[in-house]
Protein backbone atom coordinates (compact mmCIF):
# COMPACT_ATOMS: atom_id res chain seq x y z
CA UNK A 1 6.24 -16.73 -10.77
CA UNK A 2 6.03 -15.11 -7.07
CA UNK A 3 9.71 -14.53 -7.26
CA UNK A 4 8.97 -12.62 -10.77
CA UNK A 5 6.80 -10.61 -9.13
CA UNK A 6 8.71 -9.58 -6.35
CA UNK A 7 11.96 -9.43 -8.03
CA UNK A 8 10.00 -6.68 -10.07
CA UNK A 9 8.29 -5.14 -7.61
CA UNK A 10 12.36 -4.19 -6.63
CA UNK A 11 13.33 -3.26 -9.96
CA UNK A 12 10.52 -1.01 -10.42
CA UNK A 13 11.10 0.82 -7.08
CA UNK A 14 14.91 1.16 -7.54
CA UNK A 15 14.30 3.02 -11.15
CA UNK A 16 11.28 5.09 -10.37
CA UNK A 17 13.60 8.09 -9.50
CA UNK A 18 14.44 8.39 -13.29
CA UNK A 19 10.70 9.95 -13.99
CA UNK A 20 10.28 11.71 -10.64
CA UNK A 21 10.78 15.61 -10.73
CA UNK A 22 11.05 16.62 -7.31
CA UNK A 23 11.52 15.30 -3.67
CA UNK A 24 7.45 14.77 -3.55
CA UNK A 25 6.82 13.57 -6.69
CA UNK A 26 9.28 10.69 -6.52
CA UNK A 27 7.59 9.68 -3.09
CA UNK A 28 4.49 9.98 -4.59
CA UNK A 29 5.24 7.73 -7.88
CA UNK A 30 7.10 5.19 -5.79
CA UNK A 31 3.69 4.81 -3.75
CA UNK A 32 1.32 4.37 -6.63
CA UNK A 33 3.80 2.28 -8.14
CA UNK A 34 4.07 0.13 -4.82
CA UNK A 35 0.78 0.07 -4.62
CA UNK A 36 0.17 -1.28 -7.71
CA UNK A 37 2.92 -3.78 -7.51
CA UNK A 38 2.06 -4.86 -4.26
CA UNK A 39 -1.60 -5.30 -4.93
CA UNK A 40 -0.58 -8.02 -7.84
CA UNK A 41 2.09 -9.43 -6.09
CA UNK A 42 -0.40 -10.48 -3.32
CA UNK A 43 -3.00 -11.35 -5.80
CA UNK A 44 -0.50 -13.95 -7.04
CA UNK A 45 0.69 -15.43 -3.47
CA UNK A 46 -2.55 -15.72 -1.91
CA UNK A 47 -4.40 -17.46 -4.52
CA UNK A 48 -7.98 -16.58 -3.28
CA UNK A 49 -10.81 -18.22 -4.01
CA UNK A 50 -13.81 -16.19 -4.95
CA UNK A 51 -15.51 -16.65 -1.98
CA UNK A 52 -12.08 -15.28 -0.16
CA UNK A 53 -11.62 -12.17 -2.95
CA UNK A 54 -14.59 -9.69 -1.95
CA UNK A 55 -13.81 -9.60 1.83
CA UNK A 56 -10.28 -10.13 1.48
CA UNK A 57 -9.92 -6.91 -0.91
CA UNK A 58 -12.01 -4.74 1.36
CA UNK A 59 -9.54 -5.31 4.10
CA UNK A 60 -6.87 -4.79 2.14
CA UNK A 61 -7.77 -2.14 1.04
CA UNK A 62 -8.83 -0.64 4.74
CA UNK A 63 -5.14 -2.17 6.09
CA UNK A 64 -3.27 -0.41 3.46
CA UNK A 65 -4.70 2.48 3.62
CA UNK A 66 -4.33 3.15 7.21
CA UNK A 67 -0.72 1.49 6.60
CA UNK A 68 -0.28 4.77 4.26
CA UNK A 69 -1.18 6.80 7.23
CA UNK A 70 1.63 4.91 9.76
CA UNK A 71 4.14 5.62 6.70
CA UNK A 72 3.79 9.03 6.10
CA UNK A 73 5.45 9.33 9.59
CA UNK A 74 8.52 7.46 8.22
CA UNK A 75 8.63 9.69 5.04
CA UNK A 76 8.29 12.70 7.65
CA UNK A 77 11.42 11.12 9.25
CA UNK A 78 13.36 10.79 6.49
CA UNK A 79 13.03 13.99 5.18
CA UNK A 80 13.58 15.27 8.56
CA UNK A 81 17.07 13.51 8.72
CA UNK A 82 18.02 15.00 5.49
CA UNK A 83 16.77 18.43 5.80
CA UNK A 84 19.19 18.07 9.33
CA UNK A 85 21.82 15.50 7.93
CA UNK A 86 24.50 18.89 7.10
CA UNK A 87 24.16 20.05 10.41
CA UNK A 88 23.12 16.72 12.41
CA UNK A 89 23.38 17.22 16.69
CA UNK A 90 22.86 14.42 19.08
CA UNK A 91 19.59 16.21 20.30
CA UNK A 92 18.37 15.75 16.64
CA UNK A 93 19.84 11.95 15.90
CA UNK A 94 17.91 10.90 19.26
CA UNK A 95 14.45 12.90 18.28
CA UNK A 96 14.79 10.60 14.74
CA UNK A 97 15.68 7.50 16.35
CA UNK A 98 13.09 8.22 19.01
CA UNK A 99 10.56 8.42 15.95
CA UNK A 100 11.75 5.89 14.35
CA UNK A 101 11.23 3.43 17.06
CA UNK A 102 7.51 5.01 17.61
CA UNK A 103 6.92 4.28 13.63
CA UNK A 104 8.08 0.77 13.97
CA UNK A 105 5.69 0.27 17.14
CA UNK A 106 2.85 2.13 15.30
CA UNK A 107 3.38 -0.41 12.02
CA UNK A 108 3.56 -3.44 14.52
CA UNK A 109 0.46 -2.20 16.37
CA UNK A 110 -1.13 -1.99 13.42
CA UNK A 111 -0.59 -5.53 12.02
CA UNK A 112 -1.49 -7.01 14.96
CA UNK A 113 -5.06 -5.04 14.52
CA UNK A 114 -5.30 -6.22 10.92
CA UNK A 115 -3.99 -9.76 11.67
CA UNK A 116 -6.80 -10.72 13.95
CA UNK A 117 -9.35 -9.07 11.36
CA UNK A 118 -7.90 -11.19 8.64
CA UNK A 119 -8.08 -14.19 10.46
CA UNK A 120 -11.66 -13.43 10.76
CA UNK A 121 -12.08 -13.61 7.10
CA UNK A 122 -10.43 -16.35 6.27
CA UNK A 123 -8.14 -19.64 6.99
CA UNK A 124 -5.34 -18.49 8.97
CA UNK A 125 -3.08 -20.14 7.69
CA UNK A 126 -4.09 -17.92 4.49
CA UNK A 127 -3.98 -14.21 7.13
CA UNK A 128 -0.72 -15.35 8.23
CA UNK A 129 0.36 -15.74 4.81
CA UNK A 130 -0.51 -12.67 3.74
CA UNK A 131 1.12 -10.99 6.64
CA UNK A 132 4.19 -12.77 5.57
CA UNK A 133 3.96 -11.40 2.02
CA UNK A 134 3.38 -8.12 3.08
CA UNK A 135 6.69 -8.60 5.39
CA UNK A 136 8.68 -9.84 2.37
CA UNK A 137 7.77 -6.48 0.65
CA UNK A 138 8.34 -4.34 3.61
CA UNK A 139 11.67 -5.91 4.39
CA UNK A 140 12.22 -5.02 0.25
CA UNK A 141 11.36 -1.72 0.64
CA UNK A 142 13.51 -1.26 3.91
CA UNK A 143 16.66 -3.00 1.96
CA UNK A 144 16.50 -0.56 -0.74
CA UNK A 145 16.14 2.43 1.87
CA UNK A 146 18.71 0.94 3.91
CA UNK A 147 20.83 1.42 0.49
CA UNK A 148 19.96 4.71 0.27
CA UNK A 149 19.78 6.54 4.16
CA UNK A 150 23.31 7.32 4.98
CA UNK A 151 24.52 6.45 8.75
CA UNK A 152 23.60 9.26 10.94
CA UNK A 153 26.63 11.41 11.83
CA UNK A 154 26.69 13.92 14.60
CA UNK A 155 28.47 17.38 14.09
């Protein structure tokens, strides 16, 4: 059943676009629709006890939505690298890879905050299962934007 719920967390992503009428929009209904999906799919893999649920949510909710804030960087990348993809220079390519590493040290930075406040709340064998979950999505969510991004190409 986690692999259903993964497997559509995916399909759902991939075929958001269809409904989405602009650049924003489709960024925007991908998130709530993550959101959504994600919240479920976790519900399902961590199996919390009700004891675990009301603290565990609260953090969740606290992680995810200063995750949100970490991300918006990314989207700000990559609609950076395709506002400049027609006319890409290797000043530009090194400013987005630049950012790209300082969003990928942000995120990191950030789970290491959250993991040691999960583990506060909870087994840890349970904090670094959600961590993994959450990685399992993110690593999703990367493959189908890896899909997407064409290499960078210097004029």
């Amino acid at each position: 059943m986690k692999k259903t719920v993964l497997v559509s967390l995916a399909i759902i992503f991939s075929s958001v676009q269809l409904f989405a009428q602009s650049e924003d929009d489709y960024i925007e209904i991908v998130r709530d629709v993550l959101k959504t999906e994600k919240k479920a799919a976790i519900a399902e893999i961590m199996e919390l006890s009700d004891a675990e649920s009301g603290s565990f949510w609260e953090l969740y909710n606290e992680y995810n939505f200063e995750l949100s804030k970490v991300q918006n960087d990314r989207i700000s990348l990559i609609k950076d690298f395709a506002a400049n993809y027609d006319k890409m220079t290797d000043e530009k390519a090194d400013e987005l890879w630049t950012g790209a590493l300082s969003f990928q040290q942000d995120a990191l930075k950030l789970k290491k905050k959250y993991y040691k406040k999960f583990k506060k709340i909870m087994p840890i064998g349970k904090a670094a299962m959600y961590f993994q979950a959450e990685n399992k999505i993110e690593a999703m969510v990367n493959a189908s934007l890896a899909m997407e991004i064409p290499f960078i190409e210097t004029k």
